[in-house]
PDB file of N, CA and C in Angstrom:
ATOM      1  N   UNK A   1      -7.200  20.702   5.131  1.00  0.00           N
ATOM      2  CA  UNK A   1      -7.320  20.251   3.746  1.00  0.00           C
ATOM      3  C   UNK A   1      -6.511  21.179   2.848  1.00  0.00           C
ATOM      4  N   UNK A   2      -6.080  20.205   1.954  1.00  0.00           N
ATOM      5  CA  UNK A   2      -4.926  21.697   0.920  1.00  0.00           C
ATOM      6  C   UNK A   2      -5.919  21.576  -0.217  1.00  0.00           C
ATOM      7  N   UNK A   3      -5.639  22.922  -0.507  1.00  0.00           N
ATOM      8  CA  UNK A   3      -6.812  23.373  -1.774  1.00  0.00           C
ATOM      9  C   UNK A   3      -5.213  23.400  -3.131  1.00  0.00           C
ATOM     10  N   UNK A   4      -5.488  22.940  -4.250  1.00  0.00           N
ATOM     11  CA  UNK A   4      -4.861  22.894  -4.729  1.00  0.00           C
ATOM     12  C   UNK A   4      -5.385  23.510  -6.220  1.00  0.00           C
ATOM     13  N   UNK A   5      -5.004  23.914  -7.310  1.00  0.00           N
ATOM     14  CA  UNK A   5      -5.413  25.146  -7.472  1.00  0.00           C
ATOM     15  C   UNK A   5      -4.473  24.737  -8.982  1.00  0.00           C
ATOM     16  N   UNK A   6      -4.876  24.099 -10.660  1.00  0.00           N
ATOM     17  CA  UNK A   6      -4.370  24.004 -11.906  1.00  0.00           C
ATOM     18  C   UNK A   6      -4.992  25.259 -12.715  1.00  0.00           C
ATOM     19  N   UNK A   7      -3.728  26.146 -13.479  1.00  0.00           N
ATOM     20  CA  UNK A   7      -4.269  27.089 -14.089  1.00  0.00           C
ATOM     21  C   UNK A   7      -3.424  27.086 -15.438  1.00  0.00           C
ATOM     22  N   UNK A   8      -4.327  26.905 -15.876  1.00  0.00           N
ATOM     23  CA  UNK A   8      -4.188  27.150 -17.824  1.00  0.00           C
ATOM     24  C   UNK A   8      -5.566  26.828 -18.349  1.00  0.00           C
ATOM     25  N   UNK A   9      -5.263  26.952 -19.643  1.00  0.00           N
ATOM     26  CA  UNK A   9      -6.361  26.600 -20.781  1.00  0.00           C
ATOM     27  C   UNK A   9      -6.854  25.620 -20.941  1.00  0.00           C
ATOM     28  N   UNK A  10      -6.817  24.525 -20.617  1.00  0.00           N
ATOM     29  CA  UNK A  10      -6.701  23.002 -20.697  1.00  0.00           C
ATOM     30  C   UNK A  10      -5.808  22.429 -21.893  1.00  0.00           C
ATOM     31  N   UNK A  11      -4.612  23.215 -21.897  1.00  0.00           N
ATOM     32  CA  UNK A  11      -3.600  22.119 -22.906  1.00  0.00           C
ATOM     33  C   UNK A  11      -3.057  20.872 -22.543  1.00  0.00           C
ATOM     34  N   UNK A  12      -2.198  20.079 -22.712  1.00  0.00           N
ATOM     35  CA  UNK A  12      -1.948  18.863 -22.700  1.00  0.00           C
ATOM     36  C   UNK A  12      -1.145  18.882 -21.464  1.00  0.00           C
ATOM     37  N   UNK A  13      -0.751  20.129 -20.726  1.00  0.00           N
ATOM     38  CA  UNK A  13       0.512  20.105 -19.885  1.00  0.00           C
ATOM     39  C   UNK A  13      -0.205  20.599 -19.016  1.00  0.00           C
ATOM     40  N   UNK A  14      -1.322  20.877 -18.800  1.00  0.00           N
ATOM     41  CA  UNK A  14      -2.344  21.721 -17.718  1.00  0.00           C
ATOM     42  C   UNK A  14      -3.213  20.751 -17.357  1.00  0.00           C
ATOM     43  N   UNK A  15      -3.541  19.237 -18.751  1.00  0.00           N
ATOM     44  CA  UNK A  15      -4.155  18.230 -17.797  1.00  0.00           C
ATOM     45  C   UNK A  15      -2.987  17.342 -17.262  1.00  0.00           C
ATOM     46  N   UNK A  16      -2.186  17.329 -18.004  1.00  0.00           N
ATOM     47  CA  UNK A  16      -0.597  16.329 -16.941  1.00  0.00           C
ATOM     48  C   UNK A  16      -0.668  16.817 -15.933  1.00  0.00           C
ATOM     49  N   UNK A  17      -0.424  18.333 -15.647  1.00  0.00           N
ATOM     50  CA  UNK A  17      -0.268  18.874 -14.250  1.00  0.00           C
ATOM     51  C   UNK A  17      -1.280  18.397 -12.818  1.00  0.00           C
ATOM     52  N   UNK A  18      -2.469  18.197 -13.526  1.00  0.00           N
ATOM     53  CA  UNK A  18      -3.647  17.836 -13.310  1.00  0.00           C
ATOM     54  C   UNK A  18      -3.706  16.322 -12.202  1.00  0.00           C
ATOM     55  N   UNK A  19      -2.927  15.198 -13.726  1.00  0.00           N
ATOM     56  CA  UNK A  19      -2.829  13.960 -13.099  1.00  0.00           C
ATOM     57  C   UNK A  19      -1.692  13.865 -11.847  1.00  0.00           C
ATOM     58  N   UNK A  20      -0.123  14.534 -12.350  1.00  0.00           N
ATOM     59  CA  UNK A  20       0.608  14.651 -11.839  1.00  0.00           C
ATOM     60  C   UNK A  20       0.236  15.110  -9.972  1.00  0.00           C
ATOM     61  N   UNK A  21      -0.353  16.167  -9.964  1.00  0.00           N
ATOM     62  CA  UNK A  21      -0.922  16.804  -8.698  1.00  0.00           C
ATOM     63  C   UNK A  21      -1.670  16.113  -7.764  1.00  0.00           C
ATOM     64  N   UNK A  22      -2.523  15.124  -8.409  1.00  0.00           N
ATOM     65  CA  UNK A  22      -3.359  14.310  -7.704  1.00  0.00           C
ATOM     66  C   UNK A  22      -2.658  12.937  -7.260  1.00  0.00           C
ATOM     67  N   UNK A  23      -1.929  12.422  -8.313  1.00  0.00           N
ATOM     68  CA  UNK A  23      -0.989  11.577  -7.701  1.00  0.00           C
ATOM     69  C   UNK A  23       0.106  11.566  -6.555  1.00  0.00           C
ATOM     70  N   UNK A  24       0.599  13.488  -6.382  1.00  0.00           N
ATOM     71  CA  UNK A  24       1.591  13.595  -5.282  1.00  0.00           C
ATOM     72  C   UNK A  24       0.248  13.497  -3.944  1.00  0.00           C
ATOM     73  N   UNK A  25      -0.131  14.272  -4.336  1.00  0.00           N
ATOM     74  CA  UNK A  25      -1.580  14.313  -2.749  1.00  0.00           C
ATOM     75  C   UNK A  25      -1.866  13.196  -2.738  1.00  0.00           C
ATOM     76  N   UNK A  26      -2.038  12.062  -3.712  1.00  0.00           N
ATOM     77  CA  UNK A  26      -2.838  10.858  -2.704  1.00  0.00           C
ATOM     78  C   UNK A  26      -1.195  10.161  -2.379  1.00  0.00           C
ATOM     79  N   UNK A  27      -0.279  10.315  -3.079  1.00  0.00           N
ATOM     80  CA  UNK A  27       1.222   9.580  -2.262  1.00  0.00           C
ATOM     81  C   UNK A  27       1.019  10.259  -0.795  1.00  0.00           C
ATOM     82  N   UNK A  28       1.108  11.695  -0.580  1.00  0.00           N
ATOM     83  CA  UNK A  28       1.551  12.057   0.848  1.00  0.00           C
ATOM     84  C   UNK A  28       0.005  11.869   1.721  1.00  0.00           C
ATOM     85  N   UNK A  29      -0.743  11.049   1.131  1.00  0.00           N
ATOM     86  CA  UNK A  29      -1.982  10.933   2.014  1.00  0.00           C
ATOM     87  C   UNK A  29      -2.493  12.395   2.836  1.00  0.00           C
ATOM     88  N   UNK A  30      -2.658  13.327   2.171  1.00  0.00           N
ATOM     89  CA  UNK A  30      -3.245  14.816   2.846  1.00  0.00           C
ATOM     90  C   UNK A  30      -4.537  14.560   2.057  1.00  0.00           C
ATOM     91  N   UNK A  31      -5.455  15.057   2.476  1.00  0.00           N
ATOM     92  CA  UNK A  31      -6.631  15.069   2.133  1.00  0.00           C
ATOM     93  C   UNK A  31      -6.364  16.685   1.215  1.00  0.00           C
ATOM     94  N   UNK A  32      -7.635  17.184   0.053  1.00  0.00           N
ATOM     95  CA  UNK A  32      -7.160  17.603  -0.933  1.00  0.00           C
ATOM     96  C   UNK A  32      -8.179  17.389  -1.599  1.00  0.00           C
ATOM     97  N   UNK A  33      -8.425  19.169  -2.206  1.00  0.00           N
ATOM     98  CA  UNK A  33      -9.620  19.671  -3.335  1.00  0.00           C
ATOM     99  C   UNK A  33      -8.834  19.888  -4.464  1.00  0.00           C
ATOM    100  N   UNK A  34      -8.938  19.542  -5.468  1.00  0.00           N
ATOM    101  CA  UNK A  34      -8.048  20.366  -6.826  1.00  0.00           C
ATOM    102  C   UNK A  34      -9.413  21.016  -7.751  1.00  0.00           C
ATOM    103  N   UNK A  35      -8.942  21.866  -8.154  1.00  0.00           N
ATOM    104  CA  UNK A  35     -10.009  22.638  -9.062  1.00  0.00           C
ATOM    105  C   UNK A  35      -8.895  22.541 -10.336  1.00  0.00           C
ATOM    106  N   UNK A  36      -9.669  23.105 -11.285  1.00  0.00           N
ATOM    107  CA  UNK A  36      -8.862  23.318 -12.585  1.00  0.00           C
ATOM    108  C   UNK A  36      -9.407  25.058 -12.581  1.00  0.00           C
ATOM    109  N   UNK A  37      -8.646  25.808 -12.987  1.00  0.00           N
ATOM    110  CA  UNK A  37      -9.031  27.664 -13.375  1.00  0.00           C
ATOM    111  C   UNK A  37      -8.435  27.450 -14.533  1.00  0.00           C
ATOM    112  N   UNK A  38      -9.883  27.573 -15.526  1.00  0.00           N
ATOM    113  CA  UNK A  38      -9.334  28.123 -17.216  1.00  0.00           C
ATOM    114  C   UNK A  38      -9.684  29.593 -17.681  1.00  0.00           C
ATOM    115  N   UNK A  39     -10.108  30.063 -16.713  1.00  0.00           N
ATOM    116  CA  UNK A  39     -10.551  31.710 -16.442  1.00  0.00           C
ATOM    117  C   UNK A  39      -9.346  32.384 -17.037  1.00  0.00           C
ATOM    118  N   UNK A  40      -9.088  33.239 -18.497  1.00  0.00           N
ATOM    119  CA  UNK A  40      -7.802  34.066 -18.487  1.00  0.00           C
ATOM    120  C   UNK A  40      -7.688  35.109 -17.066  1.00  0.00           C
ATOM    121  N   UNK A  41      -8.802  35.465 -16.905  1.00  0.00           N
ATOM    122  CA  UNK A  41      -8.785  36.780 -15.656  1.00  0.00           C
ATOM    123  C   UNK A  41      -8.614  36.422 -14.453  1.00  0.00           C
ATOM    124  N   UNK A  42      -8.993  34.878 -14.007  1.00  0.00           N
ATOM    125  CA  UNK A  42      -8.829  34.471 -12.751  1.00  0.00           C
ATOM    126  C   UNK A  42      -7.190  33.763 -12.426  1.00  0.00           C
ATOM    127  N   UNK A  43      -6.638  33.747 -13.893  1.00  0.00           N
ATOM    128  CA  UNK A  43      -5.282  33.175 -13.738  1.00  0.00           C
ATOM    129  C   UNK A  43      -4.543  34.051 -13.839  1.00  0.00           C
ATOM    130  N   UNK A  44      -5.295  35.194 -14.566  1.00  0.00           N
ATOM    131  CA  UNK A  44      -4.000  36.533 -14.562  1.00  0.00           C
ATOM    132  C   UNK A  44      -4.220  37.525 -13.128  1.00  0.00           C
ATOM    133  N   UNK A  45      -5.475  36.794 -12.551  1.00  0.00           N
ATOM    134  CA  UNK A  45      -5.379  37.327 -10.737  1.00  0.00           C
ATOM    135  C   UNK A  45      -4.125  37.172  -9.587  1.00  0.00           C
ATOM    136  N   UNK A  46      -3.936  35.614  -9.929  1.00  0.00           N
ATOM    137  CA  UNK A  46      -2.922  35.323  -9.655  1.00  0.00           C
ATOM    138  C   UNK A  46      -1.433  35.438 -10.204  1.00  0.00           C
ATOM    139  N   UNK A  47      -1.371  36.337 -10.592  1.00  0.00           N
ATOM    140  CA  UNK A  47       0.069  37.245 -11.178  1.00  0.00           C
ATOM    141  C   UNK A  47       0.852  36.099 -12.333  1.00  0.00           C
ATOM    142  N   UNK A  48       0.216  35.394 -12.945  1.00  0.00           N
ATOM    143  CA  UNK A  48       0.708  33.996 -13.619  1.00  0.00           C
ATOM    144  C   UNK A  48       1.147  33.913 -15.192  1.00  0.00           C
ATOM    145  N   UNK A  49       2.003  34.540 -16.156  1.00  0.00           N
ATOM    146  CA  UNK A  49       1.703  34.801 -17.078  1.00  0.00           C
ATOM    147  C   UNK A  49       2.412  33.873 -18.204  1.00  0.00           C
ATOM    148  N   UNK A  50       2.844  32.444 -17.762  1.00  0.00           N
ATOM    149  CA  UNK A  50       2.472  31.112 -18.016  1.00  0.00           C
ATOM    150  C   UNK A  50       1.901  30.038 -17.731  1.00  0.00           C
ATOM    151  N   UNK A  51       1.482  29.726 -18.207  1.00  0.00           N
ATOM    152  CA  UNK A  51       0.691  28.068 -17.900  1.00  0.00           C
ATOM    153  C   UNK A  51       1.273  26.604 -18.435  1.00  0.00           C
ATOM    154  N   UNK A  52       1.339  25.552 -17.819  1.00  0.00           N
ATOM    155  CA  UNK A  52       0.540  25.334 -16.480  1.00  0.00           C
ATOM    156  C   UNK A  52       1.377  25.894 -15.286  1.00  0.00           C
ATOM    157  N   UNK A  53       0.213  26.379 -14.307  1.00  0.00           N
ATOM    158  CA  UNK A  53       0.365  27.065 -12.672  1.00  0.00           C
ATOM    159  C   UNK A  53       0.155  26.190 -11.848  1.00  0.00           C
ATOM    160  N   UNK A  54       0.885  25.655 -10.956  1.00  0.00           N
ATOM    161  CA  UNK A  54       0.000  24.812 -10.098  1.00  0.00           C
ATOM    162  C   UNK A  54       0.033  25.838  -8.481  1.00  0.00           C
ATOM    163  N   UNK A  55      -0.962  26.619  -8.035  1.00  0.00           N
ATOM    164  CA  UNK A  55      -1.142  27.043  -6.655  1.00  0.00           C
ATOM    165  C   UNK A  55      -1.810  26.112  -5.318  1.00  0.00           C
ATOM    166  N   UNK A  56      -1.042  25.985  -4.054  1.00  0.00           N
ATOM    167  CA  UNK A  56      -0.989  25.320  -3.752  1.00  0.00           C
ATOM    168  C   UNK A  56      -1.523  25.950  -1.917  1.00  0.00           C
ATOM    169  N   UNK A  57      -2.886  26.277  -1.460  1.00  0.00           N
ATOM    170  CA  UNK A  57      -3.143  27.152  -0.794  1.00  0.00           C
ATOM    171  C   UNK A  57      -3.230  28.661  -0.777  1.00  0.00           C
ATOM    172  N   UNK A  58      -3.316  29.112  -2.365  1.00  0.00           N
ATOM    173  CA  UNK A  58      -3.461  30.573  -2.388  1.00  0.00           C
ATOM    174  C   UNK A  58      -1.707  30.683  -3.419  1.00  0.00           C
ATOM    175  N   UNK A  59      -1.026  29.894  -3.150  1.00  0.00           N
ATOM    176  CA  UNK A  59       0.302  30.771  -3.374  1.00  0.00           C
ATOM    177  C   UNK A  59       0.781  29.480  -4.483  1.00  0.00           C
ATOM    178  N   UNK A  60       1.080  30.256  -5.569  1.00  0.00           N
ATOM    179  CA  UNK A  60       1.666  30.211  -6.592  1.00  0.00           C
ATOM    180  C   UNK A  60       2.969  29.430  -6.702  1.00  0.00           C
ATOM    181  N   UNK A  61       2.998  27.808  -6.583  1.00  0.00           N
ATOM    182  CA  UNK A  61       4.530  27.288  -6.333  1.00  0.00           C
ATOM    183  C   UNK A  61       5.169  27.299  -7.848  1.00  0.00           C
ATOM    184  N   UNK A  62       4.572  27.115  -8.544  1.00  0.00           N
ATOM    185  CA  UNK A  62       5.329  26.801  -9.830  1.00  0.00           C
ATOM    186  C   UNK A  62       4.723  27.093 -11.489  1.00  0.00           C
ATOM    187  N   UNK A  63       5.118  27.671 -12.598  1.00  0.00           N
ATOM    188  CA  UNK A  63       4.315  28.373 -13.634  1.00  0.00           C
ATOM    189  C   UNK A  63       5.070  27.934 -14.844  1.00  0.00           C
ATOM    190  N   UNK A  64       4.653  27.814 -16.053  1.00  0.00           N
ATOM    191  CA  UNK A  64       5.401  27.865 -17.448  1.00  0.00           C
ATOM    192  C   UNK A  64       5.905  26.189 -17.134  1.00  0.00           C
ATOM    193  N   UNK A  65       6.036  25.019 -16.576  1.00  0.00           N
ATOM    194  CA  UNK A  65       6.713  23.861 -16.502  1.00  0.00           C
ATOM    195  C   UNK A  65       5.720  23.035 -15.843  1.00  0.00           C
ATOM    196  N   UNK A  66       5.882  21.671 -16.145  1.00  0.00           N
ATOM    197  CA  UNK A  66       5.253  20.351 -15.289  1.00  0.00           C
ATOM    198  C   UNK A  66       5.900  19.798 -14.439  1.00  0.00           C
ATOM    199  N   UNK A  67       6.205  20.011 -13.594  1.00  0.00           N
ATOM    200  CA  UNK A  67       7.136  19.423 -12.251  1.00  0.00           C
ATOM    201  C   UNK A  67       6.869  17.814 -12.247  1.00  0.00           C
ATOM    202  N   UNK A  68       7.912  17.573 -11.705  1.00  0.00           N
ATOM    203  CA  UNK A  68       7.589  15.966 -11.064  1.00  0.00           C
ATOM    204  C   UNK A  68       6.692  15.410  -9.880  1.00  0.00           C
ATOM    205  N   UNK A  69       6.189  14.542 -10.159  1.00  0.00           N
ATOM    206  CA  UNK A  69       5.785  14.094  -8.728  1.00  0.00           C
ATOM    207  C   UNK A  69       6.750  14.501  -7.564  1.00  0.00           C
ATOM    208  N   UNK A  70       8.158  13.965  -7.236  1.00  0.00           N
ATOM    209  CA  UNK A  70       8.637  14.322  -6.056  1.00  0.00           C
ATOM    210  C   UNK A  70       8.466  15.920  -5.900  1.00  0.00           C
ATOM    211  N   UNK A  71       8.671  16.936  -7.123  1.00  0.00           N
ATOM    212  CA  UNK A  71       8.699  17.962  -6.709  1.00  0.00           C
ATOM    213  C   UNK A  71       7.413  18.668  -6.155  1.00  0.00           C
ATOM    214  N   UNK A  72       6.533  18.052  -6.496  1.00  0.00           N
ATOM    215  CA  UNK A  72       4.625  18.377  -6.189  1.00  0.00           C
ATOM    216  C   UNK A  72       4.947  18.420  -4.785  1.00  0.00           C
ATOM    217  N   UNK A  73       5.364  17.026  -5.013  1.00  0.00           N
ATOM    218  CA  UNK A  73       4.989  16.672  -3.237  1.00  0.00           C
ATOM    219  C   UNK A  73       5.806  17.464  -1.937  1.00  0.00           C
ATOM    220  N   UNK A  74       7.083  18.229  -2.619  1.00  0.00           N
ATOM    221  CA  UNK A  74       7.521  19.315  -1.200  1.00  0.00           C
ATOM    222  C   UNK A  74       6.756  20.464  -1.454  1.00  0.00           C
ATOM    223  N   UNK A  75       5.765  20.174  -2.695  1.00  0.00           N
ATOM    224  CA  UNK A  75       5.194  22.040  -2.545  1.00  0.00           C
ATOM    225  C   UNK A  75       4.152  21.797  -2.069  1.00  0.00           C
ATOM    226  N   UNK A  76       3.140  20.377  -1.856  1.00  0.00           N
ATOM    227  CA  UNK A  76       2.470  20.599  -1.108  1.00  0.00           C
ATOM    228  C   UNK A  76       2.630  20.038   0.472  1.00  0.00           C
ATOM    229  N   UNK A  77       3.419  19.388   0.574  1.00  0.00           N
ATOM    230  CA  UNK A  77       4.038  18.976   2.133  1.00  0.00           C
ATOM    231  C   UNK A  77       4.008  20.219   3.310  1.00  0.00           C
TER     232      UNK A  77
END
């Protein structure tokens, strides 16, 4: 299962990231937890010092931007 992992405040680009993320996981059919982290301390754990973050098993694919669906989907592939 991929643990998938949205970190910001809940601004407008941290819930896109949100929809965006869930839409690449159910395209590549992987089964898949997403949490949201609005924790400042649990996002600045993860060395992150823009938002939206999307981590993707522990590791940090992408920060400060909303990627595309295709691009979701090679970071979590």
């Amino acid at each position: 299962m991929k643990k998938i992992q949205v970190l910001g405040t809940g601004c407008a680009k941290c819930s896109k990231l949100v929809e965006i993320a869930e839409t690449a996981a159910k395209a590549l059919g992987v089964e898949y937890q997403i949490e949201k982290i609005t924790d400042l301390q649990k996002i600045m754990s993860f060395g992150v010092m823009m938002t939206p973050a999307l981590v993707v098993d522990g590791l940090v694919k992408v920060s400060g931007k909303v990627p595309t669906v295709e691009e979701i989907k090679r970071m979590i592939a």
